[in-house]
N, C-alpha and C. Protein backbone atom coordinates (compact mmCIF):
# COMPACT_ATOMS: atom_id res chain seq x y z
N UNK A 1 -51.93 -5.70 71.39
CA UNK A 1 -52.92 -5.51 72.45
C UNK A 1 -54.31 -5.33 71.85
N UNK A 2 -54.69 -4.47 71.12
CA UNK A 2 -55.66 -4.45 69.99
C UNK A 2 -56.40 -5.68 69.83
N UNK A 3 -55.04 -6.81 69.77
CA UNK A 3 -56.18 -8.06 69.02
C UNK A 3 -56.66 -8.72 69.93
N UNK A 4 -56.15 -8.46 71.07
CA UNK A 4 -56.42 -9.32 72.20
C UNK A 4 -58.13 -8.41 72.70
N UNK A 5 -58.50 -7.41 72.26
CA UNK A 5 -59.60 -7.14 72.53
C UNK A 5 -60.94 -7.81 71.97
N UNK A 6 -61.99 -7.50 73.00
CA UNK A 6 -63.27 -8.56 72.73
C UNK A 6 -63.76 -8.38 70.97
N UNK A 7 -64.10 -8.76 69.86
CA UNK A 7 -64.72 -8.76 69.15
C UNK A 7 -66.09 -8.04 68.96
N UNK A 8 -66.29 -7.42 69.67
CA UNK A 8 -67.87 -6.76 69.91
C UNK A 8 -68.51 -6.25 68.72
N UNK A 9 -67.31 -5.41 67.69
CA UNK A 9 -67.66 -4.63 66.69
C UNK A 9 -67.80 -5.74 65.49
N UNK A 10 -67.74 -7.12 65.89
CA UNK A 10 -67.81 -8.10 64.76
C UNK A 10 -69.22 -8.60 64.38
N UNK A 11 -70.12 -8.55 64.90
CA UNK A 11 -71.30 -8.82 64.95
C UNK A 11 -72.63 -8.38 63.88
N UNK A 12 -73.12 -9.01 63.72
CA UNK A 12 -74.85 -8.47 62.93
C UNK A 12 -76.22 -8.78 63.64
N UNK A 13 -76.95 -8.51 62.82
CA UNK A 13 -78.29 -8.51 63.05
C UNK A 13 -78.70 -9.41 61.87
N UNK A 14 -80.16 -10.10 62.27
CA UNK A 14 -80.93 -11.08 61.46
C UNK A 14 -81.91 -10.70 62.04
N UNK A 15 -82.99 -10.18 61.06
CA UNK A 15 -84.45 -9.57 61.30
C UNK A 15 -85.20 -10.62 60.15
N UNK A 16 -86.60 -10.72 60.66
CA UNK A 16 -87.23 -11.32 59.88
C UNK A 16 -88.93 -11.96 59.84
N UNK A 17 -89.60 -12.35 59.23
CA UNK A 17 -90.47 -12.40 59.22
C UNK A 17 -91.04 -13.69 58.55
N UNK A 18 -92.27 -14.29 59.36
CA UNK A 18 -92.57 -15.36 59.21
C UNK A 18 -94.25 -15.38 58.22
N UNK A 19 -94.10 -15.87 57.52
CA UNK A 19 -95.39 -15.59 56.56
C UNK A 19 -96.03 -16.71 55.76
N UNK A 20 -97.32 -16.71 55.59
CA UNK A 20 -97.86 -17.84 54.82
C UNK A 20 -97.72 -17.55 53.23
N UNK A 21 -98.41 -18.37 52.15
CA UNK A 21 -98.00 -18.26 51.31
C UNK A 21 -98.94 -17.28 50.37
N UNK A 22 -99.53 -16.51 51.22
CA UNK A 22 -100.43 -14.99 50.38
C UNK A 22 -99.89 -13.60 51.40
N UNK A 23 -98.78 -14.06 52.19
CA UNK A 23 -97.95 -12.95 53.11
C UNK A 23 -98.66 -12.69 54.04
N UNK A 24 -99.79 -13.63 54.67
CA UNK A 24 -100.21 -13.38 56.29
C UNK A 24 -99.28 -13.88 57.54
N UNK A 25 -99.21 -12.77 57.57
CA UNK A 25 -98.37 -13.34 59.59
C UNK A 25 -98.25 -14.42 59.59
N UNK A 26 -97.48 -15.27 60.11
CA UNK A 26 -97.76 -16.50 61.03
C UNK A 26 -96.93 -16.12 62.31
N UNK A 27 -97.84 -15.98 63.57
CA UNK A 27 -97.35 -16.24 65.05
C UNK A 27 -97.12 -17.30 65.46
N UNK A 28 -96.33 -17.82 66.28
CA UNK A 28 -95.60 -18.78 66.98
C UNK A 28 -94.86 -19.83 65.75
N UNK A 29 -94.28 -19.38 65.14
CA UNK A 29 -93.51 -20.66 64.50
C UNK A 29 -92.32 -20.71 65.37
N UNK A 30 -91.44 -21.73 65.51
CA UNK A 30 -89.97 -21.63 65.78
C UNK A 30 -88.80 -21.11 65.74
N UNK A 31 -88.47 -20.71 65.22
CA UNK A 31 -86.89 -20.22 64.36
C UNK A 31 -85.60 -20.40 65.44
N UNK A 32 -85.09 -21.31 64.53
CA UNK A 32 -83.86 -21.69 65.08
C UNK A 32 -82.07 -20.97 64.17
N UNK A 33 -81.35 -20.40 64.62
CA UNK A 33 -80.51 -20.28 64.18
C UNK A 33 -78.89 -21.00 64.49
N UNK A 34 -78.88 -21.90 63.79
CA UNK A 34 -77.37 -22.41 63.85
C UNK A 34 -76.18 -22.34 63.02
N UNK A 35 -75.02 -22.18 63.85
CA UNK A 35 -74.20 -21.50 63.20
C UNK A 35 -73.14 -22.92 62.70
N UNK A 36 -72.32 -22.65 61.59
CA UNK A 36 -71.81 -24.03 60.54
C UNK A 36 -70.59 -23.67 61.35
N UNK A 37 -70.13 -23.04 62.35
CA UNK A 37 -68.89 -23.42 63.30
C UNK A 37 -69.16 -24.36 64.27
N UNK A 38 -68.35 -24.83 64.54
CA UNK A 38 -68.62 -25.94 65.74
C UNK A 38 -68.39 -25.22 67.08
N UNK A 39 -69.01 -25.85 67.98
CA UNK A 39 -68.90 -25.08 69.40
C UNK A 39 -70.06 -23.93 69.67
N UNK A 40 -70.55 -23.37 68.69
CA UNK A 40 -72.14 -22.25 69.08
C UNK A 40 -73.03 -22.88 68.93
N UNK A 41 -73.80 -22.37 70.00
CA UNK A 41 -75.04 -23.15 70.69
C UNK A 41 -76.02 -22.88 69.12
N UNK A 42 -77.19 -23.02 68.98
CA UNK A 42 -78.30 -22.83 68.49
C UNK A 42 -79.00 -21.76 68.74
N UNK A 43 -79.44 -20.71 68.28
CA UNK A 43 -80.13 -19.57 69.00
C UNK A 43 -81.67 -20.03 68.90
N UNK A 44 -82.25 -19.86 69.56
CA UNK A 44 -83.98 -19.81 69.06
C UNK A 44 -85.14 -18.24 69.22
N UNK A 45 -85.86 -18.45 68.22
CA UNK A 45 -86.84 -17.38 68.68
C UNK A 45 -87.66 -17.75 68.20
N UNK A 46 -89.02 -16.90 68.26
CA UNK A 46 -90.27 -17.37 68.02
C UNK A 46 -90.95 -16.29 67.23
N UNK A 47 -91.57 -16.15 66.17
CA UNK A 47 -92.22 -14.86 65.83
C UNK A 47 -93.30 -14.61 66.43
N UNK A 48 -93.66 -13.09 66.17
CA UNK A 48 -94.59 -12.86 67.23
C UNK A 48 -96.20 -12.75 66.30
N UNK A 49 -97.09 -11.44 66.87
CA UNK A 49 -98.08 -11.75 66.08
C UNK A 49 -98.04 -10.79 64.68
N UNK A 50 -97.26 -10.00 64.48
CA UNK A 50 -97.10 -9.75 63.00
C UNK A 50 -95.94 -10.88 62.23
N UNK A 51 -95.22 -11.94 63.15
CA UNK A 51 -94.59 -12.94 61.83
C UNK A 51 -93.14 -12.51 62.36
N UNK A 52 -92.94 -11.09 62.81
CA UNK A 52 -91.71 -11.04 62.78
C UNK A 52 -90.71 -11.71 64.23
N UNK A 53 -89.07 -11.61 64.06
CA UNK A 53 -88.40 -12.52 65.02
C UNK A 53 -87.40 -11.42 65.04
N UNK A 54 -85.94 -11.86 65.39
CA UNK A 54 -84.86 -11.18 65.58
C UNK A 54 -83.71 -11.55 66.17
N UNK A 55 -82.41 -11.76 65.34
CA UNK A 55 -81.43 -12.23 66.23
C UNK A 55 -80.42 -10.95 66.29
N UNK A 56 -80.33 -10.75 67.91
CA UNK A 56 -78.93 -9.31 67.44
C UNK A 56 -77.87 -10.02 67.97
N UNK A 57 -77.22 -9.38 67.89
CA UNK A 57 -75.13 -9.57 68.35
C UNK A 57 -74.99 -10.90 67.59
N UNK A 58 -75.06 -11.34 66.44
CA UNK A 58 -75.04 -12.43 65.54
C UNK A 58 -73.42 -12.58 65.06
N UNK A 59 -72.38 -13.27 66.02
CA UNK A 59 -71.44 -12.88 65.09
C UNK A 59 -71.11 -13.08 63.15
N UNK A 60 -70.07 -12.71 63.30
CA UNK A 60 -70.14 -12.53 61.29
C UNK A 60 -69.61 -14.19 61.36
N UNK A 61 -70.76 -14.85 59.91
CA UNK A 61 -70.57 -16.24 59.72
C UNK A 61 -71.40 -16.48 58.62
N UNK A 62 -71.41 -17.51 59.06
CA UNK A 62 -72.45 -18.49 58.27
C UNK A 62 -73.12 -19.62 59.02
N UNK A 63 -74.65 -19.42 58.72
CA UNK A 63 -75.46 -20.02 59.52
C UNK A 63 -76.90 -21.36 58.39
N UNK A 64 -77.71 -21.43 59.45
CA UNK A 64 -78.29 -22.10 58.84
C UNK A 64 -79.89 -21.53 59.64
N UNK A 65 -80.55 -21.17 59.01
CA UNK A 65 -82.23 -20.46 59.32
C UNK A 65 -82.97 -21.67 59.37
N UNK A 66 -83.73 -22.34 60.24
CA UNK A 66 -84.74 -23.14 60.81
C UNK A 66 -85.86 -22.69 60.59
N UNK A 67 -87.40 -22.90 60.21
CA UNK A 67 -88.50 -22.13 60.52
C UNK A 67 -89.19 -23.53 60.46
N UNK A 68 -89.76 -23.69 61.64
CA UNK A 68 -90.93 -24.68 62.02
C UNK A 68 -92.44 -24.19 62.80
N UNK A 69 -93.72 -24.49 61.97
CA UNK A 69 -94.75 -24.30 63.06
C UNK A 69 -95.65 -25.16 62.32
N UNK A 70 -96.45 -25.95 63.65
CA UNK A 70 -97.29 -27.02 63.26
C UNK A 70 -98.17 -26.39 62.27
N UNK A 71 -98.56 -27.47 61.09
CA UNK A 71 -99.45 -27.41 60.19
C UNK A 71 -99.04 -26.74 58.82
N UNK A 72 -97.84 -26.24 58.92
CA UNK A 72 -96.78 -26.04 58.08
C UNK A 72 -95.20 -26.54 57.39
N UNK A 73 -95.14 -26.89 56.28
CA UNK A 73 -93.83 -27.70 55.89
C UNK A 73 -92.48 -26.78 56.82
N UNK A 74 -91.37 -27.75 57.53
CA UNK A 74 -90.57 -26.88 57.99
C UNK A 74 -89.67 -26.63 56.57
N UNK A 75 -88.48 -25.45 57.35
CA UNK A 75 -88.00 -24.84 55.91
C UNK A 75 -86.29 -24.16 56.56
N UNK A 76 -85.69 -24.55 56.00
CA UNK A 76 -84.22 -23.76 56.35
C UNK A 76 -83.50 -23.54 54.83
N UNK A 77 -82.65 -22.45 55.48
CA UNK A 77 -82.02 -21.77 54.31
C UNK A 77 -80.47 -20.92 54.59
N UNK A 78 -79.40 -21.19 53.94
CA UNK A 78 -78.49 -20.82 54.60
C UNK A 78 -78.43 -18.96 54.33
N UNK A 79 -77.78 -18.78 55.34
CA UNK A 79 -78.02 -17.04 55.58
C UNK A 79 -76.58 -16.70 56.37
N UNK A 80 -75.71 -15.69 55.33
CA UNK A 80 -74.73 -15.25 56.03
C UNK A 80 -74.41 -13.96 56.43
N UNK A 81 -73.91 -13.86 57.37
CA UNK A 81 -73.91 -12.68 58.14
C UNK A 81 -72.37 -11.91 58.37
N UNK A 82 -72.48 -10.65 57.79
CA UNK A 82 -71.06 -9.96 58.40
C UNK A 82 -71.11 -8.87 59.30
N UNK A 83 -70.15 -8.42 59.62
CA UNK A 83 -69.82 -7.58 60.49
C UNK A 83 -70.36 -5.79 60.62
N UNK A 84 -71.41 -5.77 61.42
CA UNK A 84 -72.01 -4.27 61.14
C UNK A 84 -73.55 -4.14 60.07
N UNK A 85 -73.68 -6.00 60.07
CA UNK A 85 -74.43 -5.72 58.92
C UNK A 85 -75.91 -6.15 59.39
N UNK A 86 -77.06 -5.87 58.86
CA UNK A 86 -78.32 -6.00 59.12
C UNK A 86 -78.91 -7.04 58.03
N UNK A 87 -79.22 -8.45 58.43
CA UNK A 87 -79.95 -8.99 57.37
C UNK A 87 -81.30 -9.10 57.51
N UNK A 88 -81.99 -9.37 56.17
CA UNK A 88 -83.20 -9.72 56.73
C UNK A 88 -83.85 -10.59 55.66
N UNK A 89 -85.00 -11.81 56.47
CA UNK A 89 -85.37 -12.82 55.56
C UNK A 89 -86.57 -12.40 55.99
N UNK A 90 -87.45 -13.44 55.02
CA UNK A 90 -88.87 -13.55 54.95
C UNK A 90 -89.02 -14.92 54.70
N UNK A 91 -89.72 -15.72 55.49
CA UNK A 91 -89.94 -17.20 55.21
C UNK A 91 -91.46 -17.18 54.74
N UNK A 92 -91.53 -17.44 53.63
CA UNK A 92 -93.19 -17.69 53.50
C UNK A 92 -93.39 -19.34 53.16
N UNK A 93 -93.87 -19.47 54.41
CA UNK A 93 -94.02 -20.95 54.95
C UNK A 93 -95.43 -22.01 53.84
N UNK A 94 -95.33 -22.84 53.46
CA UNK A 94 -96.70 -23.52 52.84
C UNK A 94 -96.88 -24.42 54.07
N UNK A 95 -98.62 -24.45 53.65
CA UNK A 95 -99.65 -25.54 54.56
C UNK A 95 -98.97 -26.85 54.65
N UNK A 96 -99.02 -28.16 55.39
CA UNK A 96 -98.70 -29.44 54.51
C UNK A 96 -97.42 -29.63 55.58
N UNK A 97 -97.29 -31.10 55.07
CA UNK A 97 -96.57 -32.11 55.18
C UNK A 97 -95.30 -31.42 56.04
N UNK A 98 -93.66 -32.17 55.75
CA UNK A 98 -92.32 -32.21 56.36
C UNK A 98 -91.59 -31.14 55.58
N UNK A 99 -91.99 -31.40 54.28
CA UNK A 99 -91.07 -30.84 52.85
C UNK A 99 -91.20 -29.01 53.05
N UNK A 100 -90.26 -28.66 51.65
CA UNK A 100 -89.48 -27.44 52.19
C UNK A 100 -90.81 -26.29 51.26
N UNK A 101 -90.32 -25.24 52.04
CA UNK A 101 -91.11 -23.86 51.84
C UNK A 101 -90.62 -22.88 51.08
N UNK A 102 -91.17 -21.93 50.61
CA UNK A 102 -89.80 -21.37 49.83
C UNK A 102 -89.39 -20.12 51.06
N UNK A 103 -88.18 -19.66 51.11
CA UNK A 103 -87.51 -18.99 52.25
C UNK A 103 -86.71 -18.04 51.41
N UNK A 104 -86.73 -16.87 51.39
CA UNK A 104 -86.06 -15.82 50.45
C UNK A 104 -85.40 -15.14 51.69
N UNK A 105 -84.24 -14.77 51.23
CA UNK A 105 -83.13 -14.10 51.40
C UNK A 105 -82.91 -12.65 50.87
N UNK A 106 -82.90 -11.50 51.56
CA UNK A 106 -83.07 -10.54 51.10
C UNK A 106 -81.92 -9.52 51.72
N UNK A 107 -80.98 -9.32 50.76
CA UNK A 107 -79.97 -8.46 51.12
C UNK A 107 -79.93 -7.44 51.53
């Protein structure tokens, strides 16, 4: 009976922050989160005006971090998530073109 209960306690958090490449804010970029299971939607958020975003009730996986905003290279980075746990990234986005940004991962 146990297992047949909802998963609720399986979940994380993904906090994070969107930044140029001398660590100024960037507001309104994209952030997309998709998960490498099949069948979950895409999450999206947007940072605000200090850079930062937030995904809660994240179940435990493995995903893939999106960060797009015009006038900046987009940038993804895989980011995994377990159960009870709090992650958090920092994308520090460069000026320019399609090509990638560097995106750190911070345990």
């Amino acid at each position: 009976l146990a297992a047949a209960a909802p998963a609720a306690g399986q979940s994380g958090r993904i906090v994070g922050r969107v930044t140029d490449p001398i660590g100024r804010p960037v507001e309104g970029a994209t952030v997309v989160l998709v998960s490498a299971e099949a069948g979950q939607a895409p999450r999206t958020a947007r940072s605000g005006e200090t850079g930062g975003f937030e995904f809660a009730g994240v179940p435990a996986g493995s995903y893939t971090l999106r960060v797009e905003r015009p006038g900046f290279r987009p940038r993804e980075t895989p980011v995994a998530v377990e159960a009870g746990e709090l992650r958090t990234v920092v994308a520090r986005l460069e000026p320019g073109g399609r090509r990638g940004a560097a995106l750190a991962e911070n345990p």
